[in-house]
N, C-alpha and C. Protein backbone atom coordinates (compact mmCIF):
# COMPACT_ATOMS: atom_id res chain seq x y z
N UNK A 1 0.86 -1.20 0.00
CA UNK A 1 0.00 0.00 0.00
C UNK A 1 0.90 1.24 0.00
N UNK A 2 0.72 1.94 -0.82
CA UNK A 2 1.58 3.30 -1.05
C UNK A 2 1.25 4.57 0.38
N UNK A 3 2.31 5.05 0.51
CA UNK A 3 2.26 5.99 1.75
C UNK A 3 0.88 6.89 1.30
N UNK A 4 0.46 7.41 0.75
CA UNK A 4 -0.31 8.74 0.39
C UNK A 4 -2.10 8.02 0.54
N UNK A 5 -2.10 6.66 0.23
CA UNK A 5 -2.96 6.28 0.22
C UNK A 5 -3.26 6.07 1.67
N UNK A 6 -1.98 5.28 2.54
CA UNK A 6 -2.52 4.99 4.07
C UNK A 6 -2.70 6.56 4.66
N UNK A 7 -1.91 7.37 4.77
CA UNK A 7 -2.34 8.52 5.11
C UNK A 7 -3.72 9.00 5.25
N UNK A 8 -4.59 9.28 3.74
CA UNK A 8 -5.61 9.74 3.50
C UNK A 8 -6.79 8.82 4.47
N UNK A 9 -6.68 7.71 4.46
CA UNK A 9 -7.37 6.92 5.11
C UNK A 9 -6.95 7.40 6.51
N UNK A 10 -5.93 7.52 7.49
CA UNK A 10 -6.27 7.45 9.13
C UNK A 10 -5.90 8.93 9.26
N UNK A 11 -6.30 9.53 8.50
CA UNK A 11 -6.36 11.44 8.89
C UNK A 11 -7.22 11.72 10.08
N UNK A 12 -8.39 11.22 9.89
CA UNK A 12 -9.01 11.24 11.15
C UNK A 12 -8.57 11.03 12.89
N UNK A 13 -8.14 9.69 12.31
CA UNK A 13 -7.47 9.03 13.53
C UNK A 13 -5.89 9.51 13.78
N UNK A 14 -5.48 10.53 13.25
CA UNK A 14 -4.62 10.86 13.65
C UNK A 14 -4.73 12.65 14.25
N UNK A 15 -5.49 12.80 14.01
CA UNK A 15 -5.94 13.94 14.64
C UNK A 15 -6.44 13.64 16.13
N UNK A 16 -7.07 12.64 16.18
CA UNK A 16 -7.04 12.31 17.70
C UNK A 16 -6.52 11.46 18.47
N UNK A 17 -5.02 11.27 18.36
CA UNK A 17 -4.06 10.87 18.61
C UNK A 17 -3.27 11.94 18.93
N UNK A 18 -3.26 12.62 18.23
CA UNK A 18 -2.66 14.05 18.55
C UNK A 18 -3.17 15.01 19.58
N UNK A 19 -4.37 14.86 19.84
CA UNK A 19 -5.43 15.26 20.95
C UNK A 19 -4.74 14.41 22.28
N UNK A 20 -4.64 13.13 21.77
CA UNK A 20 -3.97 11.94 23.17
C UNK A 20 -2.56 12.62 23.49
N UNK A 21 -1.63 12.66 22.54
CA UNK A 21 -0.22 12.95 22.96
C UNK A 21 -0.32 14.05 23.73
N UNK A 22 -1.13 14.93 23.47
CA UNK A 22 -1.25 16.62 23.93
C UNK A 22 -1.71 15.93 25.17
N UNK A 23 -2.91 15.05 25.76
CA UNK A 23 -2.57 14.64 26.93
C UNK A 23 -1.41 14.49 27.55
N UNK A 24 -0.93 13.52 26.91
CA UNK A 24 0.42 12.94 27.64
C UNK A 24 1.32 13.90 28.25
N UNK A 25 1.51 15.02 27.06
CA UNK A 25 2.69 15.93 27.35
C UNK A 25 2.54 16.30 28.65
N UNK A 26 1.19 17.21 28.68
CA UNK A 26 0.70 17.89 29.86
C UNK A 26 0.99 17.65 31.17
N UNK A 27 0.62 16.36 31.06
CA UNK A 27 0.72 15.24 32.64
C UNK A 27 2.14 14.48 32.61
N UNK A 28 3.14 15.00 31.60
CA UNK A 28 4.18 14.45 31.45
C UNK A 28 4.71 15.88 32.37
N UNK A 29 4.65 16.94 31.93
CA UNK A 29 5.53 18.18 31.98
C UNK A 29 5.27 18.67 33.58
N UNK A 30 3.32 18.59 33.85
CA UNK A 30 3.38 18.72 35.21
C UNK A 30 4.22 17.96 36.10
N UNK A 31 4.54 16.89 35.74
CA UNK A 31 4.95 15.62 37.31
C UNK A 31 6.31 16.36 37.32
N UNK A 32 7.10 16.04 35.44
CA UNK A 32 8.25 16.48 35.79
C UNK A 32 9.09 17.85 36.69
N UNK A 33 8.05 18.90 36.27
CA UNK A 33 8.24 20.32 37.04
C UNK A 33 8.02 20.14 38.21
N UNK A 34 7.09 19.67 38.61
CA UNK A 34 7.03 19.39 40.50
C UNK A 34 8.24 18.69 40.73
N UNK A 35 9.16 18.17 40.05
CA UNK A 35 10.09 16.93 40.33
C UNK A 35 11.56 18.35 40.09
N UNK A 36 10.97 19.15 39.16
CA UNK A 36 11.90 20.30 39.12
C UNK A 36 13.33 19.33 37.22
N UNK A 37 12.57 18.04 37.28
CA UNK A 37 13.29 17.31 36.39
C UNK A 37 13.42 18.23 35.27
N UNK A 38 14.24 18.16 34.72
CA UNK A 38 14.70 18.52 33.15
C UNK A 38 15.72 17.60 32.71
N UNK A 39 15.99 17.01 30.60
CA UNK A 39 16.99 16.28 30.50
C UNK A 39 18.17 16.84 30.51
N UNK A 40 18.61 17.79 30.44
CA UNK A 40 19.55 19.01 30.00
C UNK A 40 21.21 18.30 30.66
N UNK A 41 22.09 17.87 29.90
CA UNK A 41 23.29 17.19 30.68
C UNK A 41 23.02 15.85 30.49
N UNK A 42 22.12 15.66 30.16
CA UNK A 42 22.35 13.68 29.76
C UNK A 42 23.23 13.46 29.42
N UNK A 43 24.02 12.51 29.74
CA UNK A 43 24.94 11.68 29.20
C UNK A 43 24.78 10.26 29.10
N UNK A 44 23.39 9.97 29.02
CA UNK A 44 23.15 8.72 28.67
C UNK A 44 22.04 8.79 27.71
N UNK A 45 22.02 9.26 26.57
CA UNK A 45 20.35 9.65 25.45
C UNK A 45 19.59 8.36 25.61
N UNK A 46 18.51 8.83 25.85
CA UNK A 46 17.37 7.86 25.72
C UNK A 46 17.15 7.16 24.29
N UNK A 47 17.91 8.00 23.23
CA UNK A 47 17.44 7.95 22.07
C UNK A 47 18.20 6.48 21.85
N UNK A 48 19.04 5.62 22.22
CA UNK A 48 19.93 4.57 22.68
C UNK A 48 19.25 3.42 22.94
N UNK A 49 18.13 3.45 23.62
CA UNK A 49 17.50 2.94 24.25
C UNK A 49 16.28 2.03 23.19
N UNK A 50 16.34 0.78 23.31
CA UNK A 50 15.82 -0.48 21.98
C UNK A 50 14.57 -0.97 22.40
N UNK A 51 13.70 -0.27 21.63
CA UNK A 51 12.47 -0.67 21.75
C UNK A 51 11.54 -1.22 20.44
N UNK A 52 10.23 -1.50 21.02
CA UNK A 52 9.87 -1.76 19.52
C UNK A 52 7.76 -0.85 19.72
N UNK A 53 7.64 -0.99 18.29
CA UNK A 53 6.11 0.07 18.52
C UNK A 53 5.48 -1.27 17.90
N UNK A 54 4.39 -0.95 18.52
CA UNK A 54 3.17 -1.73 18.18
C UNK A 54 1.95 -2.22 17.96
N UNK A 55 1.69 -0.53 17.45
CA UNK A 55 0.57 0.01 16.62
C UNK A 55 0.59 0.79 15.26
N UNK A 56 0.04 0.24 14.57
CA UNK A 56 -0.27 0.74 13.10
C UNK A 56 -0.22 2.47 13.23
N UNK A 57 -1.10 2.88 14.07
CA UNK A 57 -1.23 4.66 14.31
C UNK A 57 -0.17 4.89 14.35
N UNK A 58 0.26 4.68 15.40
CA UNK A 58 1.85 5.70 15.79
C UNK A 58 2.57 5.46 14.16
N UNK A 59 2.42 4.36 14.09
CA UNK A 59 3.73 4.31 12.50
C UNK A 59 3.34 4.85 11.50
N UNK A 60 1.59 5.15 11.21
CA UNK A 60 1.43 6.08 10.53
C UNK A 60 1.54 7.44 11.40
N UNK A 61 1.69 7.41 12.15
CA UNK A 61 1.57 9.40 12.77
C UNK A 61 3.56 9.38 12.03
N UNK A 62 3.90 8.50 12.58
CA UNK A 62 5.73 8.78 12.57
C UNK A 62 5.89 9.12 10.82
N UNK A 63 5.07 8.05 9.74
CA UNK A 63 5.51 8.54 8.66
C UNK A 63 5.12 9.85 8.23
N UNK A 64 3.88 10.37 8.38
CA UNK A 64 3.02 11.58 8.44
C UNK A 64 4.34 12.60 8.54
N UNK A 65 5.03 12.68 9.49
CA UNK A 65 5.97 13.84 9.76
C UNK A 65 7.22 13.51 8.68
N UNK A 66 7.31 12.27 8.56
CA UNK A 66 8.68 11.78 7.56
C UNK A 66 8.34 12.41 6.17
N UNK A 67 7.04 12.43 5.85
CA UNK A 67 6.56 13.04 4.85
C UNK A 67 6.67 14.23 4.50
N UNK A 68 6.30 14.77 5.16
CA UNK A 68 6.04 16.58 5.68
C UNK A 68 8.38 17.02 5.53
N UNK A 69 8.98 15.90 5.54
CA UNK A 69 10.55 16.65 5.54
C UNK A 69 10.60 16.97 4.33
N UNK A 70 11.92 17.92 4.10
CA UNK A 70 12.55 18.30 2.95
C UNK A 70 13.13 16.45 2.14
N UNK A 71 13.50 16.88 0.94
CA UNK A 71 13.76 15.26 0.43
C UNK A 71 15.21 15.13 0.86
N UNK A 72 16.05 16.22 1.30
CA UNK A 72 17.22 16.06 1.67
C UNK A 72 16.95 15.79 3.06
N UNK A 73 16.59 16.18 4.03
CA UNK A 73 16.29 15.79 4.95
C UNK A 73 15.65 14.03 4.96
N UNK A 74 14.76 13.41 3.90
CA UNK A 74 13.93 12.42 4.35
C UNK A 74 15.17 11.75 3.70
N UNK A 75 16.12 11.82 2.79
CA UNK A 75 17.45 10.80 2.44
C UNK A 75 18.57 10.89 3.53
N UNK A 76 18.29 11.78 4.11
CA UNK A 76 20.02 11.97 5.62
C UNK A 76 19.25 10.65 6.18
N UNK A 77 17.96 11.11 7.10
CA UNK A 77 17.17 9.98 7.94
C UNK A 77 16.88 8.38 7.33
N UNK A 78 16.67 8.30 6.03
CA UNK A 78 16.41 6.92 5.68
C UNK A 78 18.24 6.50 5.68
N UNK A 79 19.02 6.87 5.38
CA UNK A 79 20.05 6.65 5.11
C UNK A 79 21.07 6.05 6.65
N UNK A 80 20.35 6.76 7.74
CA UNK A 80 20.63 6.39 8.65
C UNK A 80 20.11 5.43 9.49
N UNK A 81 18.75 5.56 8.97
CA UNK A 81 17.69 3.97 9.27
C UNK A 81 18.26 2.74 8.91
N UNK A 82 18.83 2.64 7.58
CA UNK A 82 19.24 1.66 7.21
C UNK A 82 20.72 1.06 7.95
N UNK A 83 21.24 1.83 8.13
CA UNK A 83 22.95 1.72 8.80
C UNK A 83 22.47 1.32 10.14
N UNK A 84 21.71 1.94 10.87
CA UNK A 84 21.08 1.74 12.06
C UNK A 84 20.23 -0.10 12.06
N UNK A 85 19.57 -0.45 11.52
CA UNK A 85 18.84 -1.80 11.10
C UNK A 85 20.43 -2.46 10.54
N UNK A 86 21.06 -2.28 10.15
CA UNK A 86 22.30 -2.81 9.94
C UNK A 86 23.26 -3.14 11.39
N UNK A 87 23.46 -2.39 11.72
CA UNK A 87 23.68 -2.33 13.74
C UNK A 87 23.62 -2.86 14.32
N UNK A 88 21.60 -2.91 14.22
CA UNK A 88 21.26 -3.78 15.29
C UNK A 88 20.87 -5.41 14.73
N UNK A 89 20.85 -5.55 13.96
CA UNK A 89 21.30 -7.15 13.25
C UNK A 89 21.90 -7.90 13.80
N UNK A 90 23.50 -6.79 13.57
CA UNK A 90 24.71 -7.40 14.16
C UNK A 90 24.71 -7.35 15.56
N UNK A 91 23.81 -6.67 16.37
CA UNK A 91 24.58 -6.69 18.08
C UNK A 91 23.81 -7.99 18.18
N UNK A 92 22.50 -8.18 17.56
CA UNK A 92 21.43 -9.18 18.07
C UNK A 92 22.35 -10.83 17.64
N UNK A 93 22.93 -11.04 16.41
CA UNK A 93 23.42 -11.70 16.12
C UNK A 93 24.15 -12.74 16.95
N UNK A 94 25.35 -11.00 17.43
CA UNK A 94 26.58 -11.38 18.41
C UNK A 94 25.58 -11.89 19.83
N UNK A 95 24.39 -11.83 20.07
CA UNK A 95 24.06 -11.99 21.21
C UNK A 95 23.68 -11.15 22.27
N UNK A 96 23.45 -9.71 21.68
CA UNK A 96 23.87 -8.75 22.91
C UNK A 96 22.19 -7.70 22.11
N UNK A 97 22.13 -7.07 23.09
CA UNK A 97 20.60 -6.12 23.31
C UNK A 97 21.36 -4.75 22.58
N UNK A 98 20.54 -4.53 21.10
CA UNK A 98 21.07 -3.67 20.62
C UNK A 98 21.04 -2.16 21.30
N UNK A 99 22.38 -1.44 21.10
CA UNK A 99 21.99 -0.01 21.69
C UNK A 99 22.93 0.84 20.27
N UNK A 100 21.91 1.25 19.40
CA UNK A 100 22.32 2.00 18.30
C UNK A 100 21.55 3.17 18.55
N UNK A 101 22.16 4.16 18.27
CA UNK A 101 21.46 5.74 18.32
C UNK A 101 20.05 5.88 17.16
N UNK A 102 18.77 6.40 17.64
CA UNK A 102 17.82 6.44 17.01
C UNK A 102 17.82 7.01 16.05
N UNK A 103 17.90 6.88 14.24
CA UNK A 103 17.67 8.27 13.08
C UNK A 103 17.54 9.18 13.16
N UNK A 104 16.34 9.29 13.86
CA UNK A 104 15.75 10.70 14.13
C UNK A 104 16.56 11.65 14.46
N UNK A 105 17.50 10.95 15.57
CA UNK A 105 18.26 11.90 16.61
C UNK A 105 19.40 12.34 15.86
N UNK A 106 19.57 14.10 15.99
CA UNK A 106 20.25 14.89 15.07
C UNK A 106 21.20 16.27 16.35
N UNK A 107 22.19 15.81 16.54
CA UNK A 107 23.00 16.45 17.24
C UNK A 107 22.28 16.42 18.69
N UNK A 108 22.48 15.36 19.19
CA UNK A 108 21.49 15.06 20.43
C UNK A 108 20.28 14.87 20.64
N UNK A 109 19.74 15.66 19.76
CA UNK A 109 18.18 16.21 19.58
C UNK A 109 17.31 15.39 19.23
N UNK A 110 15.93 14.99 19.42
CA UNK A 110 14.86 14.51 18.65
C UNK A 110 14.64 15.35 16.62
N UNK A 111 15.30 14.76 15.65
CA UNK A 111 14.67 15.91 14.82
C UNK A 111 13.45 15.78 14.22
N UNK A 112 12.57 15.07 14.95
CA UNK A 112 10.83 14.92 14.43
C UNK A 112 10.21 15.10 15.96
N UNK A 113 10.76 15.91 16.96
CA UNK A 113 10.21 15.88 18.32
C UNK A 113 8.74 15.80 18.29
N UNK A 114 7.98 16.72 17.30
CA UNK A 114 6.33 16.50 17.38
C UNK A 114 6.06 15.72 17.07
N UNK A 115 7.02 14.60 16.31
CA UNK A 115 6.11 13.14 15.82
C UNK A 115 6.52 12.15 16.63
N UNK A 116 7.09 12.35 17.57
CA UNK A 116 7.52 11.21 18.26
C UNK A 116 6.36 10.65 19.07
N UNK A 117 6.82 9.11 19.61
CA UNK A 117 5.97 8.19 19.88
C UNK A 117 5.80 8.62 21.15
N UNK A 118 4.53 7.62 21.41
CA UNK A 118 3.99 7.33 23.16
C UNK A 118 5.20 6.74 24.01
N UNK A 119 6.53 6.01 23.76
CA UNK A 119 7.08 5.80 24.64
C UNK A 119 8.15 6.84 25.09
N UNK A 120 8.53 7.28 24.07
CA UNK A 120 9.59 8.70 23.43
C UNK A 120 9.00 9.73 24.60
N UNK A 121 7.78 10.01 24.61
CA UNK A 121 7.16 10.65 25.47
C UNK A 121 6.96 11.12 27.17
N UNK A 122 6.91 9.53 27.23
CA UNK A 122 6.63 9.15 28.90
C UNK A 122 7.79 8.69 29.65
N UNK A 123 8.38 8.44 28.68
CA UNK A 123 9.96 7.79 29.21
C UNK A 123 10.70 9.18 29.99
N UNK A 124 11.64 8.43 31.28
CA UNK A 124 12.12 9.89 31.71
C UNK A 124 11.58 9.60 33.49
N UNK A 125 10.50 10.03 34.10
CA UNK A 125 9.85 10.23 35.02
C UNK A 125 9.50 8.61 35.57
N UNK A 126 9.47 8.34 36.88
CA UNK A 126 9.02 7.08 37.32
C UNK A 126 7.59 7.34 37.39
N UNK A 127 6.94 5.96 37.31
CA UNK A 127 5.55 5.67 36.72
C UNK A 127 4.77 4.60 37.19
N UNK A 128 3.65 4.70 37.70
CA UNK A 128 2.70 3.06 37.62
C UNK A 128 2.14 2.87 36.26
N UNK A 129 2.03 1.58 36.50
CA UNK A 129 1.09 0.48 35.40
C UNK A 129 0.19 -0.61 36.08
N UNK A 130 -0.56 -0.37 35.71
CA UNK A 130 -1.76 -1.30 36.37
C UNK A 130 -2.47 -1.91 34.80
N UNK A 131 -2.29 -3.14 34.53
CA UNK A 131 -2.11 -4.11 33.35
C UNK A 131 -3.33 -5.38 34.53
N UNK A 132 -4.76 -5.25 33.76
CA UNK A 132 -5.45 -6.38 34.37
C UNK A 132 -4.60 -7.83 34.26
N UNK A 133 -4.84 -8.64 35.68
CA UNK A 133 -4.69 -10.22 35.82
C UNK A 133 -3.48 -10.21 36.21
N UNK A 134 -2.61 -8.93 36.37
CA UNK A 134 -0.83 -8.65 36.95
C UNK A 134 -1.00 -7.29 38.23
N UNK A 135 0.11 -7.75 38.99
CA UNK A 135 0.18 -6.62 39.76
C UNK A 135 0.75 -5.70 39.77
N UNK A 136 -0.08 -4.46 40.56
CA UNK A 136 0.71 -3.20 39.64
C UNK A 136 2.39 -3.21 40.20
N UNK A 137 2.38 -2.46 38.69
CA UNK A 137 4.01 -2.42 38.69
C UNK A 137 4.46 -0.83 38.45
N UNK A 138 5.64 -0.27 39.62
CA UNK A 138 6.06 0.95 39.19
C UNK A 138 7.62 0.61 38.54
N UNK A 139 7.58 1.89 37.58
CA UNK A 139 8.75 1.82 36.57
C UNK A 139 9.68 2.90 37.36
N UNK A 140 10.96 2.67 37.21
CA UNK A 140 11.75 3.36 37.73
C UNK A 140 11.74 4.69 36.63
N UNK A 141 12.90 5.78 36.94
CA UNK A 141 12.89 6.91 35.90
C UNK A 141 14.47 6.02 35.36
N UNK A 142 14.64 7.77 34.39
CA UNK A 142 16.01 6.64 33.44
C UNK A 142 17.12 7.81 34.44
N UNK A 143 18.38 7.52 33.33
CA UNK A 143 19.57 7.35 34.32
C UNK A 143 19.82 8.82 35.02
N UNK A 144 19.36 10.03 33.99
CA UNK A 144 19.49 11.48 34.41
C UNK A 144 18.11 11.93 35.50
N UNK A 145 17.21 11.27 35.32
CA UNK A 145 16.39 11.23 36.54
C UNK A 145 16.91 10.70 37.51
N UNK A 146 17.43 10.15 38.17
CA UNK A 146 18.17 8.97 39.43
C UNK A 146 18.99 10.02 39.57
N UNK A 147 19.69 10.53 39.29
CA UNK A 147 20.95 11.19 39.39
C UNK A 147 20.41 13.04 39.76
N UNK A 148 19.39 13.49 39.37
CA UNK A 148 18.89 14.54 39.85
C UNK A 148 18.09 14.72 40.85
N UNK A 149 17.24 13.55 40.76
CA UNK A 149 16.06 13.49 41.41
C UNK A 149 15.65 12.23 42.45
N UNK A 150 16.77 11.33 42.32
CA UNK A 150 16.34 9.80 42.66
C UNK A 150 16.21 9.90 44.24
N UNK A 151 16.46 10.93 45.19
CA UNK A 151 16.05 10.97 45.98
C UNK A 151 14.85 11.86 46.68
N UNK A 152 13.68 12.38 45.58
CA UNK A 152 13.03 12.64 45.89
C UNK A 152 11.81 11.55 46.02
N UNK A 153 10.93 12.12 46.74
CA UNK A 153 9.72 11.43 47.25
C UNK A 153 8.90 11.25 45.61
N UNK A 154 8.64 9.72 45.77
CA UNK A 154 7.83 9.65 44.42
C UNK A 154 6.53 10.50 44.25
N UNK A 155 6.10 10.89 43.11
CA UNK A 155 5.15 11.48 42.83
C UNK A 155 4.36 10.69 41.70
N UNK A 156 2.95 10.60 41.93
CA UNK A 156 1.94 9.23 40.85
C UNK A 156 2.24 9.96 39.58
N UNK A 157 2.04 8.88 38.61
CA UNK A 157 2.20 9.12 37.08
C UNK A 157 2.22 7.90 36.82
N UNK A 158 0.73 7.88 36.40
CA UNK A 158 0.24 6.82 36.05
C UNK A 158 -0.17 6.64 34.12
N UNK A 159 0.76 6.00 33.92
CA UNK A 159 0.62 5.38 32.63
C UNK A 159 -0.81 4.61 31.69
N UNK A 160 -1.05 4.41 32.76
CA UNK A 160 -2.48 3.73 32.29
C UNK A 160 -3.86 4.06 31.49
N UNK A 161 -3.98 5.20 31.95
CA UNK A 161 -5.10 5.63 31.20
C UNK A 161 -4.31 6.42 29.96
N UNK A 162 -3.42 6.88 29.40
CA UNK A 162 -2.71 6.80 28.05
C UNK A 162 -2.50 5.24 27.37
N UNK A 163 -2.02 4.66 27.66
CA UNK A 163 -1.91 3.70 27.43
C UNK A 163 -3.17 3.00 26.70
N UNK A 164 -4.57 2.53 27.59
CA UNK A 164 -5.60 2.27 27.88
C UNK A 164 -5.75 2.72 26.52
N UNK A 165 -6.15 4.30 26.44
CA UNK A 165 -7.01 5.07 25.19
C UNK A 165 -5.92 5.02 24.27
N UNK A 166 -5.09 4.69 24.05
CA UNK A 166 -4.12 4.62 22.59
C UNK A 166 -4.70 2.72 22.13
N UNK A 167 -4.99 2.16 23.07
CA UNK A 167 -4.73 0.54 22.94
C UNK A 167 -6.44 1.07 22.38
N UNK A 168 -7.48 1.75 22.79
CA UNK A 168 -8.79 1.99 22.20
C UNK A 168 -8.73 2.54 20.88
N UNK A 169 -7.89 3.47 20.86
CA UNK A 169 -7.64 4.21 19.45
C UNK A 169 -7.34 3.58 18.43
N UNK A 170 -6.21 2.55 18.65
CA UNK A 170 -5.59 1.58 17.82
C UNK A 170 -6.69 0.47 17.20
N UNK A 171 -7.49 0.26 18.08
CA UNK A 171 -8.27 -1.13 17.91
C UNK A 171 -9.65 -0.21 16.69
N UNK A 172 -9.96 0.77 17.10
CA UNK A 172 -10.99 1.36 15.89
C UNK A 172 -10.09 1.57 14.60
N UNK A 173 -8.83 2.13 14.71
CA UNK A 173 -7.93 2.23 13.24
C UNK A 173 -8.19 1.09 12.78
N UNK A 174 -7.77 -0.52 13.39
CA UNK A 174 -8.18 -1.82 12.57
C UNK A 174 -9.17 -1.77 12.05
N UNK A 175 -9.91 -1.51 12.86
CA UNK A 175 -11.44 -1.92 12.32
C UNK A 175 -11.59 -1.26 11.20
N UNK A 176 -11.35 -0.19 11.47
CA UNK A 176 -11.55 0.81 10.04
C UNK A 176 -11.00 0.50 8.79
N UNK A 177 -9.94 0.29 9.03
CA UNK A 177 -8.94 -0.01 8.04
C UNK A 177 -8.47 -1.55 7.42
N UNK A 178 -9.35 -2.37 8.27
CA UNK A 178 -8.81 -3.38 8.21
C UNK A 178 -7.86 -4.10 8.26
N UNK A 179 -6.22 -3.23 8.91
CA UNK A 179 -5.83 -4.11 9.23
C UNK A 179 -5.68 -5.14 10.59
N UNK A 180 -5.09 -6.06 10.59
CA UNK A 180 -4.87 -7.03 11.39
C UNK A 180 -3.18 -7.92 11.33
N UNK A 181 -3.49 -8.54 12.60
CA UNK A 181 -2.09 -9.41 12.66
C UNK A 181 -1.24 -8.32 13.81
N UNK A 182 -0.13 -8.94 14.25
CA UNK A 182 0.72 -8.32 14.94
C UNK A 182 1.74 -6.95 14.58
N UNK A 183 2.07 -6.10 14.92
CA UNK A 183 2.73 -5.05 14.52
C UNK A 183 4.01 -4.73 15.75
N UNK A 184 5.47 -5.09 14.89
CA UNK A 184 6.55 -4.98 15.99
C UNK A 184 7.50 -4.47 15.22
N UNK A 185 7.86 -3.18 15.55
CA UNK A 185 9.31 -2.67 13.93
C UNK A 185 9.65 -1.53 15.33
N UNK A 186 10.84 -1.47 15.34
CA UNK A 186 11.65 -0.50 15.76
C UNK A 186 11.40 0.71 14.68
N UNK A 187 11.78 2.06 15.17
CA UNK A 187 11.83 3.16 15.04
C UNK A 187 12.63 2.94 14.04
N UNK A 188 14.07 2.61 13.64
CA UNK A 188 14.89 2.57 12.41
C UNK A 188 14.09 1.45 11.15
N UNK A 189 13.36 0.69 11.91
CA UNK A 189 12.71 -0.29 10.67
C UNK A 189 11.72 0.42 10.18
N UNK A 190 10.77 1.25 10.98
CA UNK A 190 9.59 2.11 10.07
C UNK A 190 10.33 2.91 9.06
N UNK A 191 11.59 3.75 9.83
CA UNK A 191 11.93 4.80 8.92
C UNK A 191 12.31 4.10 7.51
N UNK A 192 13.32 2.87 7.65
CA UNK A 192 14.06 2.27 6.47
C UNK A 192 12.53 1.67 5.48
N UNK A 193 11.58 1.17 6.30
CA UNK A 193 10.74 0.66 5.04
C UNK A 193 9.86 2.43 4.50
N UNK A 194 9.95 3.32 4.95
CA UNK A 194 9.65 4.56 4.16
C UNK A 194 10.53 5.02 2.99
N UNK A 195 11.86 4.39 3.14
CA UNK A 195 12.55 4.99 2.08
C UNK A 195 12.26 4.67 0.82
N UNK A 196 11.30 3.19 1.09
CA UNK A 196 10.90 2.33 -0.10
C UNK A 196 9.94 2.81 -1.09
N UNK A 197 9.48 3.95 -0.08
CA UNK A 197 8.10 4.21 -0.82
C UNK A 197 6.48 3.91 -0.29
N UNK A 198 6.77 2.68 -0.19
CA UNK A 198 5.33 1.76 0.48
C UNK A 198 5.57 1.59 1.97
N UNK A 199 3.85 1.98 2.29
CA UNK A 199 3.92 1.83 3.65
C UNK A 199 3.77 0.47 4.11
N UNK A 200 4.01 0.37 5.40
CA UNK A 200 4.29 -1.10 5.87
C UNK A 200 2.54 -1.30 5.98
N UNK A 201 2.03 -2.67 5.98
CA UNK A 201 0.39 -3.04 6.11
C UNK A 201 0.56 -4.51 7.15
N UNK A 202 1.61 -4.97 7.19
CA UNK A 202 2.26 -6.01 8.56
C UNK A 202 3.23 -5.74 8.86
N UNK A 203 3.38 -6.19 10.63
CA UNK A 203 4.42 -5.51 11.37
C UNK A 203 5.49 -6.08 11.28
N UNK A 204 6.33 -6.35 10.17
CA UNK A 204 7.48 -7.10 9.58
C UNK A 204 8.31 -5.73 9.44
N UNK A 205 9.84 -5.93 9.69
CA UNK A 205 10.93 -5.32 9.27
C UNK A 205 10.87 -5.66 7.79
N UNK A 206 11.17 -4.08 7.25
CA UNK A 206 11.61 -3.58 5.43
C UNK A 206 12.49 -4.80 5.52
């Protein structure tokens, strides 16, 4: 399925997704300011950090902005997607949990910060999760939180109801759209199967 076509189809649904993130931020930015947190001095980028997405939305919201770049800009980023998916091949290969720097990231920086994902987001600040039939579980913060803040008194930030309404959001995009099946691609695998042209329609690595 060609990018322009999936687009036109979840315009809707990405407008209120964008309504969700604007949640997130909010209740992201309050906890952190009471916490007085900022990343400023990292020396450990999150952007490092190996994850995988696993919803159709977000990977269309992520191409949406890949779109919207200059073409010199969308060849630096695919170009580095691919070297990056090259990377992590090899660490997985050798046996070891890949830690390759994210595309996106452009002299430290997020360079699609408004398109970034739900985890991109929340990551940072310690957190509950309350996941039915498991017990709740709090997430620690990452390494420049511990180191500024790790001895302050926790403050709630609760993941769940983001979470919750993205896992609702996601499930009407299927329906709508029809797709189905599992969806698992790292951040460098969405970008590298954009360079192709065609958007991904299963959650298979380009």
């Amino acid at each position: 399925m060609d990018i322009k076509t999936v687009l036109s189809t979840c315009t809707p649904f990405l407008q209120r997704l964008e309504e969700l993130y604007g949640r997130m931020d909010r209740e992201y930015n309050r906890i952190a300011g009471l916490y007085g947190f900022d990343c400023r001095g990292c020396t450990d980028n999150c952007c490092h950090t190996f994850f995988y997405n696993h919803t159709y939305l977000e990977y269309c919201f992520l191409i949406k902005g890949l779109a919207e770049l200059s073409d010199e800009k969308q060849k630096a980023v695919v170009d580095r997607a691919v070297a990056a998916c090259a990377a992590m091949k090899r660490e997985k290969t050798a046996g070891k949990k890949p830690r390759v720097l994210c595309p996106l990231n452009e002299n430290g920086l997020c360079g699609m910060h408004g398109h970034r994902l739900m985890i991109c987001r929340l990551h940072g600040i310690p957190y509950d999760l309350h996941t039915p039939g498991r017990p709740p579980f709090r997430g620690s913060g990452c390494f420049m939180f511990e180191k500024k803040c790790g001895s302050a008194q926790y403050i709630v930030f609760d993941r769940t109801p983001f979470y919750l309404d993205l896992s609702e959001l996601e499930l009407e995009f299927r329906q709508a759209t029809g797709l189905g099946g599992k969806f698992k691609m790292t951040i460098a695998e969405m970008v590298a199967g954009f360079g192709t042209g065609r958007a991904v329609t299963r959650g298979e690595a380009p």
